[in-house]
N, C-alpha and C. Protein backbone atom coordinates (compact mmCIF):
# COMPACT_ATOMS: atom_id res chain seq x y z
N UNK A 1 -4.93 -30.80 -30.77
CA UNK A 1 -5.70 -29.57 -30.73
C UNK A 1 -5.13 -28.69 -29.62
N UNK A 2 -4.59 -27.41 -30.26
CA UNK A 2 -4.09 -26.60 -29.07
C UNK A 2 -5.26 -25.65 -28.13
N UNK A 3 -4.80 -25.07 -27.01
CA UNK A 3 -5.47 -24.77 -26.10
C UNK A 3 -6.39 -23.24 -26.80
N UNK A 4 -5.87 -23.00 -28.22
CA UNK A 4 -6.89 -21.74 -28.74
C UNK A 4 -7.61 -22.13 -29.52
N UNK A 5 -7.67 -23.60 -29.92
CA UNK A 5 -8.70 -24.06 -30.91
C UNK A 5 -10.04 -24.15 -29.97
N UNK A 6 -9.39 -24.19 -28.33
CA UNK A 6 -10.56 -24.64 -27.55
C UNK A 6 -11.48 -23.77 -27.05
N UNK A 7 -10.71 -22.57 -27.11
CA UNK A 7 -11.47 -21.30 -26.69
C UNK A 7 -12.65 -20.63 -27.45
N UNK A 8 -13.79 -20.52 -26.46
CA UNK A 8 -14.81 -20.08 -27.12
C UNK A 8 -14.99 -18.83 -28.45
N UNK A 9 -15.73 -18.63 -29.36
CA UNK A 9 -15.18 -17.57 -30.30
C UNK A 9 -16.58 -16.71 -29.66
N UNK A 10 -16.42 -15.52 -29.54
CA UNK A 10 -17.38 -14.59 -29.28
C UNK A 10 -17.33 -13.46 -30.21
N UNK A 11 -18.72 -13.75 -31.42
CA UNK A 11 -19.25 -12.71 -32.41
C UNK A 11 -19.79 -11.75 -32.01
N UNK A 12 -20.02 -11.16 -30.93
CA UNK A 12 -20.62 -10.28 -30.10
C UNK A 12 -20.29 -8.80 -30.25
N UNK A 13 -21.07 -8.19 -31.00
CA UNK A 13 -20.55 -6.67 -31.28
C UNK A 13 -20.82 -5.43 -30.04
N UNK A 14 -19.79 -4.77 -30.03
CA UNK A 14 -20.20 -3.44 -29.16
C UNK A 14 -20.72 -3.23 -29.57
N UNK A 15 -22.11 -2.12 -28.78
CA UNK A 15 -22.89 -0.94 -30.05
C UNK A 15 -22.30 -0.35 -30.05
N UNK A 16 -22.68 0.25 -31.64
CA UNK A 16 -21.82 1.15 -32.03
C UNK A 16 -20.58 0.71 -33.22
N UNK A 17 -20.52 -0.80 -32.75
CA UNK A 17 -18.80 -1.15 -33.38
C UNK A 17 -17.82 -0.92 -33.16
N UNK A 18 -17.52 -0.20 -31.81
CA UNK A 18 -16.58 0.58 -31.25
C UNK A 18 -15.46 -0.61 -30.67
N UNK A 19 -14.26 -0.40 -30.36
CA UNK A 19 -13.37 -1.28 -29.43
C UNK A 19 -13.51 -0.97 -28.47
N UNK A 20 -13.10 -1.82 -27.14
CA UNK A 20 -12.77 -1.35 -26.01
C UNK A 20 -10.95 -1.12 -25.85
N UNK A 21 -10.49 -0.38 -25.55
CA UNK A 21 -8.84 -0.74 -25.01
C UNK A 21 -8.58 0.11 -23.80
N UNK A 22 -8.13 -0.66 -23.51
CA UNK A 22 -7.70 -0.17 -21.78
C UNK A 22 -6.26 -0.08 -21.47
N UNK A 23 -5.71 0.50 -20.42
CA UNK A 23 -4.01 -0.24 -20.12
C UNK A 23 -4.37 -1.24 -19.32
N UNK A 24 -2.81 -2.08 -18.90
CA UNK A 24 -2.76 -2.78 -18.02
C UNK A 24 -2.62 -2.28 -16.60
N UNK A 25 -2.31 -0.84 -16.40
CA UNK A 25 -2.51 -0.27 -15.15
C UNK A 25 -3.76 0.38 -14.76
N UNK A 26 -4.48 0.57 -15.57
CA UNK A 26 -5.69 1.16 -15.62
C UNK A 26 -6.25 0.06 -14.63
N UNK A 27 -6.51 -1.14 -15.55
CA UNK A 27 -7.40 -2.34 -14.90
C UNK A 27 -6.84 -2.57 -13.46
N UNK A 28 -5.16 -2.83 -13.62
CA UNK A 28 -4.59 -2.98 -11.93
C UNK A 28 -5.13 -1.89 -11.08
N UNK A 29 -5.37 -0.74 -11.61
CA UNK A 29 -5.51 0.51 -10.34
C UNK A 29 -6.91 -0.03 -9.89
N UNK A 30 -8.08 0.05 -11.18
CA UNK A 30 -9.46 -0.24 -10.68
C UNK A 30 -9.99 -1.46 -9.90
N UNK A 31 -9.06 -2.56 -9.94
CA UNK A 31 -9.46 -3.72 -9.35
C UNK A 31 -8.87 -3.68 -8.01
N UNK A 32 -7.31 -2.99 -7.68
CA UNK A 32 -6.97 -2.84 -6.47
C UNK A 32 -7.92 -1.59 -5.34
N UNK A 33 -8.41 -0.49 -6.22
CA UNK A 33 -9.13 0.12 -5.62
C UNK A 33 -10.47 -0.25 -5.19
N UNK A 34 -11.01 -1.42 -5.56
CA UNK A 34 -12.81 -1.53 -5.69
C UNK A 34 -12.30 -3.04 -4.62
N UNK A 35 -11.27 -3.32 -4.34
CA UNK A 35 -11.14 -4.30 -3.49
C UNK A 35 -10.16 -4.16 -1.85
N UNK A 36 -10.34 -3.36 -1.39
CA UNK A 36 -8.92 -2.76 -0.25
C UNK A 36 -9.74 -3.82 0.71
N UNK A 37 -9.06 -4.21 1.93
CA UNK A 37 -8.97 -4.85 2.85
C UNK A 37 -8.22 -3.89 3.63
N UNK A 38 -8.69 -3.75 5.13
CA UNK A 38 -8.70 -3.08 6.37
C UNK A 38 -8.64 -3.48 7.24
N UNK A 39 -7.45 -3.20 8.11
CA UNK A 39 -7.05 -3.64 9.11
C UNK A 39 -7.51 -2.43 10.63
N UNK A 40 -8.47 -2.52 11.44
CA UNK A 40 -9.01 -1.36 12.28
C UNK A 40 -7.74 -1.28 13.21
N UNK A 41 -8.04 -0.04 13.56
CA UNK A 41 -6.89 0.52 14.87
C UNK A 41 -7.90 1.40 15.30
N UNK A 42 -8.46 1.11 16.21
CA UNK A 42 -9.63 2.03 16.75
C UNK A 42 -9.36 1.78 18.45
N UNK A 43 -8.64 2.92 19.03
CA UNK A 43 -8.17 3.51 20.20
C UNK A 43 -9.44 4.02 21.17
N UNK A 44 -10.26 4.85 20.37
CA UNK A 44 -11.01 5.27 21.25
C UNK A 44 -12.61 5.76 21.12
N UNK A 45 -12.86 6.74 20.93
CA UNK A 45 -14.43 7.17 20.67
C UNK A 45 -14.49 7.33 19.15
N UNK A 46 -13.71 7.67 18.43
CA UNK A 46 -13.57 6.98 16.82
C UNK A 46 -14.11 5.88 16.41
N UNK A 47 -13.64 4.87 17.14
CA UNK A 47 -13.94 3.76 17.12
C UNK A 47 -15.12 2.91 16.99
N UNK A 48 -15.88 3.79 17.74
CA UNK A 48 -17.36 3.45 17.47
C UNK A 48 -17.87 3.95 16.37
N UNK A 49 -17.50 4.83 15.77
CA UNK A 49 -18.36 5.76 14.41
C UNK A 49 -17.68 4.56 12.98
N UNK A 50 -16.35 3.66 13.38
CA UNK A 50 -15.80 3.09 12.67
C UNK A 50 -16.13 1.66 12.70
N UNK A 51 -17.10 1.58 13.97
CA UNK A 51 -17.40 0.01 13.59
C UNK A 51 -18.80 0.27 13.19
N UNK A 52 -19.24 1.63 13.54
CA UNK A 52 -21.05 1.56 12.97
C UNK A 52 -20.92 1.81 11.08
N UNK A 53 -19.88 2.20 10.52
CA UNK A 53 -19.41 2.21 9.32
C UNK A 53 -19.47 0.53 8.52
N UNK A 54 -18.65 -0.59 9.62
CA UNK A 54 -18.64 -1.66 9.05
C UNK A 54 -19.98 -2.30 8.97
N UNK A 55 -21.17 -1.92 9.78
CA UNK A 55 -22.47 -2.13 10.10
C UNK A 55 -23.54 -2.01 8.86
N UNK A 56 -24.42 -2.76 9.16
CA UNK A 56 -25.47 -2.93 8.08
C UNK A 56 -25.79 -1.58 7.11
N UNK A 57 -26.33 -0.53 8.16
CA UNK A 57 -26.71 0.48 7.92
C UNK A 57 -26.11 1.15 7.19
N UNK A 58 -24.53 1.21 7.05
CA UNK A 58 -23.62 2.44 6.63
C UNK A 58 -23.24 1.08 5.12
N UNK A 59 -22.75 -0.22 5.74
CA UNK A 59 -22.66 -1.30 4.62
C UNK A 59 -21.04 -0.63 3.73
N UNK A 60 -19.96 -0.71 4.64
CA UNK A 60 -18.52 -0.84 4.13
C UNK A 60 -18.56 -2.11 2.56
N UNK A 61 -19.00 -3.08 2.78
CA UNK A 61 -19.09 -4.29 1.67
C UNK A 61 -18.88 -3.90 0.24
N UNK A 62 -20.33 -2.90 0.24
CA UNK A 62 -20.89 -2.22 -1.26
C UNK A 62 -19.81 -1.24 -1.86
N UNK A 63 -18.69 -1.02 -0.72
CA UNK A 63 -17.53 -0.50 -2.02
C UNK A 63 -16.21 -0.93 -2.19
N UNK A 64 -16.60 -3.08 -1.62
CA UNK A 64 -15.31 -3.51 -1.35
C UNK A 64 -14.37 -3.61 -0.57
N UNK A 65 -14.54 -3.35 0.45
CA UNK A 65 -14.05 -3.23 1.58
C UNK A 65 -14.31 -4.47 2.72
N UNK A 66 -13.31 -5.19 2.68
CA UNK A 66 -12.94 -5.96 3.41
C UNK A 66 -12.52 -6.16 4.40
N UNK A 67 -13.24 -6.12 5.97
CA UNK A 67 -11.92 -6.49 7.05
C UNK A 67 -11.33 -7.42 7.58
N UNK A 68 -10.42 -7.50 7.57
CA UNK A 68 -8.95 -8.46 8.09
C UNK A 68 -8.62 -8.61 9.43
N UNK A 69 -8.11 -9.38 10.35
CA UNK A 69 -7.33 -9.34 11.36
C UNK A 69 -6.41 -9.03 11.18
N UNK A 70 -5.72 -9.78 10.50
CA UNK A 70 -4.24 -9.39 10.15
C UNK A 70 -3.88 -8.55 9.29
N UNK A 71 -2.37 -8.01 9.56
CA UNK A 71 -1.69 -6.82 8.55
C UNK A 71 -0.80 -7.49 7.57
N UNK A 72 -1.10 -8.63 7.71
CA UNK A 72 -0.35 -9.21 6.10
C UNK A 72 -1.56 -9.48 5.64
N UNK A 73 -2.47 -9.52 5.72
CA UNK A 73 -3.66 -9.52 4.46
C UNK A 73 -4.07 -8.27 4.20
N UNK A 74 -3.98 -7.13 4.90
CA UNK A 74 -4.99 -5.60 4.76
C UNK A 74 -3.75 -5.29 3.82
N UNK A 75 -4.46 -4.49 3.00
CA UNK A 75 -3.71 -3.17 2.66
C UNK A 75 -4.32 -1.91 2.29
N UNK A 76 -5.42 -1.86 3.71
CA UNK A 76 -5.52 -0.36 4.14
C UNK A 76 -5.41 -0.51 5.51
N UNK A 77 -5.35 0.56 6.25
CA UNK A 77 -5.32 0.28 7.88
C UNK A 77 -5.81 1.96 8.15
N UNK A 78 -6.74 1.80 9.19
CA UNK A 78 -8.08 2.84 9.10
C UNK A 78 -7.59 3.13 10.42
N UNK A 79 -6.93 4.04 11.18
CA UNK A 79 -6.47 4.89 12.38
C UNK A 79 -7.78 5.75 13.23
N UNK A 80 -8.18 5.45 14.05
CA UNK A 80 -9.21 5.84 14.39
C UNK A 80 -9.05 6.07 16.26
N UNK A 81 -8.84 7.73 16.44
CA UNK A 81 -9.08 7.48 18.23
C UNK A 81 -7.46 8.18 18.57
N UNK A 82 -7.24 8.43 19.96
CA UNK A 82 -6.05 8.85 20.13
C UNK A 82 -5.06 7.84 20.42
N UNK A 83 -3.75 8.30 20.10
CA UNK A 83 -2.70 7.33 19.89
C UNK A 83 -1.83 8.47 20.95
N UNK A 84 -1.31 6.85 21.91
CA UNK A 84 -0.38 7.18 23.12
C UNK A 84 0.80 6.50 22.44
N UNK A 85 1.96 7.70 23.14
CA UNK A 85 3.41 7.57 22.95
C UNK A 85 3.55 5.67 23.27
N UNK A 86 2.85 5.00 24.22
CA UNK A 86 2.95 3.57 24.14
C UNK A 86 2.51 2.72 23.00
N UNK A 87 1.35 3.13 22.29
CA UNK A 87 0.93 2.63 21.55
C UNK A 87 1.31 3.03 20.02
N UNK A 88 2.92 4.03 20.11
CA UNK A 88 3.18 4.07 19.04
C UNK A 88 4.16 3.31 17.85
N UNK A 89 4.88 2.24 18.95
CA UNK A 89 5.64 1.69 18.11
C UNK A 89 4.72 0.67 17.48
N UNK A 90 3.56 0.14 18.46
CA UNK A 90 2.51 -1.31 18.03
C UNK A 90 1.94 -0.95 16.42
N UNK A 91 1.72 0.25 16.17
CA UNK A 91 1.25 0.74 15.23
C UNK A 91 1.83 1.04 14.61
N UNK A 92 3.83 1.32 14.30
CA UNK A 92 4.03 1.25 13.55
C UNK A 92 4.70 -0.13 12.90
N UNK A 93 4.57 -0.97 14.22
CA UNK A 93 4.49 -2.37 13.56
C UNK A 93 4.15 -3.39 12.97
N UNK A 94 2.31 -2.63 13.36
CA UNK A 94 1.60 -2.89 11.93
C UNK A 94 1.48 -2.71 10.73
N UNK A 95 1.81 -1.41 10.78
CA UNK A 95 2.18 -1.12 9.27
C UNK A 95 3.39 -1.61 8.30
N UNK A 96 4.22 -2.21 9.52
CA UNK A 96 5.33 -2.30 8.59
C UNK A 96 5.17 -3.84 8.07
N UNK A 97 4.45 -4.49 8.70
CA UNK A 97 3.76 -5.59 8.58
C UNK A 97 2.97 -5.74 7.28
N UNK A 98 2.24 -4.83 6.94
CA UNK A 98 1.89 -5.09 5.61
C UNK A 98 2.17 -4.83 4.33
N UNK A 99 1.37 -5.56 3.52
CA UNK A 99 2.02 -5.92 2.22
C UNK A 99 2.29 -4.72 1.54
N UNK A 100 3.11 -4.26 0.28
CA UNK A 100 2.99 -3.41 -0.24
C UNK A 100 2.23 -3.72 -1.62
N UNK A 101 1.88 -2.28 -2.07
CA UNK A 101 1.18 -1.15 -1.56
C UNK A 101 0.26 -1.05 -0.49
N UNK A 102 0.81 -0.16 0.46
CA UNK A 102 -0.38 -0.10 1.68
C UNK A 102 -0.77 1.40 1.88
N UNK A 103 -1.69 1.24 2.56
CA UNK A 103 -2.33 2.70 2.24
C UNK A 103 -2.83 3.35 3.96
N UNK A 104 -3.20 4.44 4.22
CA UNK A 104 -3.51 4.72 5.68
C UNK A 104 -4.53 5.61 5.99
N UNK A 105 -5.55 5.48 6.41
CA UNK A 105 -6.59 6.79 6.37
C UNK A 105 -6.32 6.96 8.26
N UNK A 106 -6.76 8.27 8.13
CA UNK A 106 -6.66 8.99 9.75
C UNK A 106 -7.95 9.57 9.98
N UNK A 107 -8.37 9.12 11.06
CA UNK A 107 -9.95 9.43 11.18
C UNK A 107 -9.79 10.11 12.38
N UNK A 108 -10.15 11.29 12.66
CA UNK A 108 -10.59 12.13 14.00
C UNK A 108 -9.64 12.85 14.03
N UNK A 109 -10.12 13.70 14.85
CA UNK A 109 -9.25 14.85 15.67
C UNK A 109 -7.67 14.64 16.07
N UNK A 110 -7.97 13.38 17.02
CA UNK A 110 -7.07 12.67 18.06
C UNK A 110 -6.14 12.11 17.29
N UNK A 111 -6.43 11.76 16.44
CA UNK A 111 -5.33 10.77 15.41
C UNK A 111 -4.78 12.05 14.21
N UNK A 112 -5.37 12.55 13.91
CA UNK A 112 -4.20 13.95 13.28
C UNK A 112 -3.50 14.66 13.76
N UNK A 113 -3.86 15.17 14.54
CA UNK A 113 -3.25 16.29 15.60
C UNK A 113 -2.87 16.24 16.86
N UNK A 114 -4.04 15.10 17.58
CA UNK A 114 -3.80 15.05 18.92
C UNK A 114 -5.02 15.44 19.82
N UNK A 115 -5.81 16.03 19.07
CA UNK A 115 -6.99 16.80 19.33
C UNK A 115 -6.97 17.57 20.80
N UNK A 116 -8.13 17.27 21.58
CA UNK A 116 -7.91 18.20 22.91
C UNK A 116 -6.62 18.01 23.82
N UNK A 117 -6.04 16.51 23.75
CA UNK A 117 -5.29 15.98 24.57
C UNK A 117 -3.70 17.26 24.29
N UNK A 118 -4.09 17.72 22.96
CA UNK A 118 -2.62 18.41 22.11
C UNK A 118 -1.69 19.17 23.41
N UNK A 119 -2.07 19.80 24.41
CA UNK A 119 -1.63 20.46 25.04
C UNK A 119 -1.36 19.74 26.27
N UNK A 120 -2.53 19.01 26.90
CA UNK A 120 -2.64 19.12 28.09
C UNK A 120 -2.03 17.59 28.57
N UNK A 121 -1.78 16.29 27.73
CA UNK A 121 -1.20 15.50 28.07
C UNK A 121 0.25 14.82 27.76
N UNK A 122 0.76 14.49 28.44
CA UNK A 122 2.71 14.23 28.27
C UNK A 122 2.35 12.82 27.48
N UNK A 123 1.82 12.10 27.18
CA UNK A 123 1.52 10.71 27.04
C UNK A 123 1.12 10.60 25.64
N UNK A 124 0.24 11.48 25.06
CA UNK A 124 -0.44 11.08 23.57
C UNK A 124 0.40 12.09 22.13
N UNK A 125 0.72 10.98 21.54
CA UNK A 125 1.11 11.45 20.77
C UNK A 125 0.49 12.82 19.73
N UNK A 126 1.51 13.23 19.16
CA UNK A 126 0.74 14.93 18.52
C UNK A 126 0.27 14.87 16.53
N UNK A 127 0.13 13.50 16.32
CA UNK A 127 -0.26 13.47 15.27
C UNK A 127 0.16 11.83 14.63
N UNK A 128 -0.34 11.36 13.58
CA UNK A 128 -0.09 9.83 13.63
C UNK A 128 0.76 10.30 12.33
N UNK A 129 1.45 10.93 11.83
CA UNK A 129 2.08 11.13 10.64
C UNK A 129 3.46 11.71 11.23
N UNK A 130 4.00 11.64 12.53
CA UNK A 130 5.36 11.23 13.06
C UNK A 130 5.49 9.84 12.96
N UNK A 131 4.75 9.05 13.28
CA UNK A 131 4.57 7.40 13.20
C UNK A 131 4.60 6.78 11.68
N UNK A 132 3.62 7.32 10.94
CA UNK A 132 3.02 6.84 9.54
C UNK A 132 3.08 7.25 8.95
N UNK A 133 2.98 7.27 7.33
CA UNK A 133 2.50 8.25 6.62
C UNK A 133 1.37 7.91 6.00
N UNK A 134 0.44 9.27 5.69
CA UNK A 134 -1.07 9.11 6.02
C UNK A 134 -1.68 9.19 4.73
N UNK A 135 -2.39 8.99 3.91
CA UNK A 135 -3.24 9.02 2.44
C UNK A 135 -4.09 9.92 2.74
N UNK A 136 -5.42 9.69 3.24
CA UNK A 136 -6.54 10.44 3.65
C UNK A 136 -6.42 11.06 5.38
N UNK A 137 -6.91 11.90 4.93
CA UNK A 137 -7.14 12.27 6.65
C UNK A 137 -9.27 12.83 6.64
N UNK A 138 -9.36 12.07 7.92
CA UNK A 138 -11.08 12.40 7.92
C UNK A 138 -11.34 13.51 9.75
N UNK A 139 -11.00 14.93 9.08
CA UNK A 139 -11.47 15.38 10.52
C UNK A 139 -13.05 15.33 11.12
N UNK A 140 -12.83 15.73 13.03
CA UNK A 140 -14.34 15.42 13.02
C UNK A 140 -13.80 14.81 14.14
N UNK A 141 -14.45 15.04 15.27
CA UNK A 141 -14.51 14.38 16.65
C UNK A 141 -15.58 13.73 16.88
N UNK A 142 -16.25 13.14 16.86
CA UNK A 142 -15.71 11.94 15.92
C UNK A 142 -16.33 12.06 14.57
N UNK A 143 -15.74 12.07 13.64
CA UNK A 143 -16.18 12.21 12.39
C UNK A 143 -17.41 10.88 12.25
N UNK A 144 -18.28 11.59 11.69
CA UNK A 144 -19.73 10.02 11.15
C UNK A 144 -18.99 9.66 10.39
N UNK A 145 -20.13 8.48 10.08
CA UNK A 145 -19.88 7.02 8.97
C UNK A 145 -19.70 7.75 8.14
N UNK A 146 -20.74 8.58 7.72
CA UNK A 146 -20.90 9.32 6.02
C UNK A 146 -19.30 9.93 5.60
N UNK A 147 -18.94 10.56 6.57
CA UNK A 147 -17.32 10.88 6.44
C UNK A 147 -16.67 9.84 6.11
N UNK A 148 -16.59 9.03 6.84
CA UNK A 148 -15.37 7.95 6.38
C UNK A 148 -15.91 7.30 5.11
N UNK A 149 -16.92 7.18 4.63
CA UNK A 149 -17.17 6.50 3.29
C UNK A 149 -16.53 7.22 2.33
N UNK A 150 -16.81 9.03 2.69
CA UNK A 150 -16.13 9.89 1.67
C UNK A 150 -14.45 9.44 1.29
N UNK A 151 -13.95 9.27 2.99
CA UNK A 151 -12.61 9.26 2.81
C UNK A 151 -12.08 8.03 1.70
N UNK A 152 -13.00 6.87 2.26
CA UNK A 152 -12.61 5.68 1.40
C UNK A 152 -12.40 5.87 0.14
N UNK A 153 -13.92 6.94 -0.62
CA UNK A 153 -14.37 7.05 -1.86
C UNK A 153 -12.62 7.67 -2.40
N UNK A 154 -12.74 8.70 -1.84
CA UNK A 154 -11.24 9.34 -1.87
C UNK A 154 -10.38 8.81 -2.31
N UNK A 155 -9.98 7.67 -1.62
CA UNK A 155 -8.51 6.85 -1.41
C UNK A 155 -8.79 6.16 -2.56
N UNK A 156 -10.37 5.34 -2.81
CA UNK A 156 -10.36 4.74 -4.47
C UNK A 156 -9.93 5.45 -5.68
N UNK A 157 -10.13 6.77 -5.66
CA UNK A 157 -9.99 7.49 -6.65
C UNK A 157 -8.56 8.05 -6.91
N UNK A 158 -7.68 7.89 -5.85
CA UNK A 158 -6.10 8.50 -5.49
C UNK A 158 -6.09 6.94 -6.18
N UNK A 159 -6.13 5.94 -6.38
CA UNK A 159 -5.54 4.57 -6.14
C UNK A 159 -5.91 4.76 -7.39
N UNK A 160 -6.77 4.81 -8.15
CA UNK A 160 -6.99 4.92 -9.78
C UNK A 160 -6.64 5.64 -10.55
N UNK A 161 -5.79 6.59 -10.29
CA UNK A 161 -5.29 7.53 -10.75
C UNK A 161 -3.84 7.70 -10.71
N UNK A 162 -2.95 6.78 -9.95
CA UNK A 162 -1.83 7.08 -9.80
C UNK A 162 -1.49 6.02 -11.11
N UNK A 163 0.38 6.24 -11.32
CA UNK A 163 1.01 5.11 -12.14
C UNK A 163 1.56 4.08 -11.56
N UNK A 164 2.07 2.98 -12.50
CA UNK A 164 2.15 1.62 -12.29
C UNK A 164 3.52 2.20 -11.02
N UNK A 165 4.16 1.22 -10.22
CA UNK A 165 4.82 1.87 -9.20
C UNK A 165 4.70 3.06 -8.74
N UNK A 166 4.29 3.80 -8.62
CA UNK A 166 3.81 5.16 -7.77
C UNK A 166 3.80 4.75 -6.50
N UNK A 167 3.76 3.91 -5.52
CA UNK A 167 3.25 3.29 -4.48
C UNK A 167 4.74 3.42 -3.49
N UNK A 168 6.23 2.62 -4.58
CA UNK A 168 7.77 2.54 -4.10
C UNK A 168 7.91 3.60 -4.06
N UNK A 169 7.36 4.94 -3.87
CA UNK A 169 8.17 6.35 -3.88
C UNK A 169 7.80 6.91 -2.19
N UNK A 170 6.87 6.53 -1.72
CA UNK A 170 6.40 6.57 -0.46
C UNK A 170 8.01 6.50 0.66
């Protein structure tokens, strides 16, 4: 008896009678998007609006979102806070660290641009997209939770929408 004699038979009609058909990238986009894992980089006063995000209240979980220690398991990494000319190679050694497809959201002022520091300090870098390249960006000194959920929502919907390799063109 082969292994399809064994398989259950399911008479089970759609309503309607309708089929379902899907692609095979369709399903890959929706299951990679409804599941990202996050690796935090939270520098500074960002940081806090980004861990009250992982928190009961705001509840990161309910759209899949997973956090990681490590950058070989994430493949998102959430930039949060200002980034010093020292702390720029660490960060881009995280990234290079993870798996592909990886993805990058930029949260605050400080981490796009540089925010107040833009002028007045020799030390912080003037945007994290000399370092990275960025998917979402969430402005906002410090941008709330409610923001960064948007951004996430965002990045699910860029991730469901692109084609099968779209990711190697980066």
């Amino acid at each position: 008896m082969g292994i399809i004699k064994k398989l259950p038979v399911y008479s089970e009609k759609i309503p309607g009678g309708g089929i379902v058909t899907t692609s095979v990238e369709q399903v890959l986009n929706f299951a990679q998007a409804k599941s990202l894992w996050y690796l935090l980089f939270g520098t500074a006063c960002c940081a806090i609006e980004l861990m009250c995000t992982g928190a009961s209240r705001y509840d990161f979980d309910r759209l899949g979102m997973i956090f990681r220690a490590s950058p070989r398991q994430a493949d998102l990494i959430i930039a949060a806070g200002t980034i010093t000319k020292k702390m720029a190679p660490r960060l881009r050694t995280l990234y290079d660290q993870m798996a592909e497809p990886r993805y990058v959201i930029a949260m605050g002022g400080c981490t796009i641009k540089g925010g107040p520091f833009y002028y007045d300090s020799y030390s912080v870098e003037k945007g994290i997209e000399h370092i990275i390249p960025v998917d979402v960006f969430i402005p906002g000194c410090p941008p709330r939770p409610e923001s960064l959920l948007e951004g996430c929502i965002t990045l699910q919907k860029q991730i469901q929408q692109r084609k099968l390799g779209d990711w190697q063109e980066k």
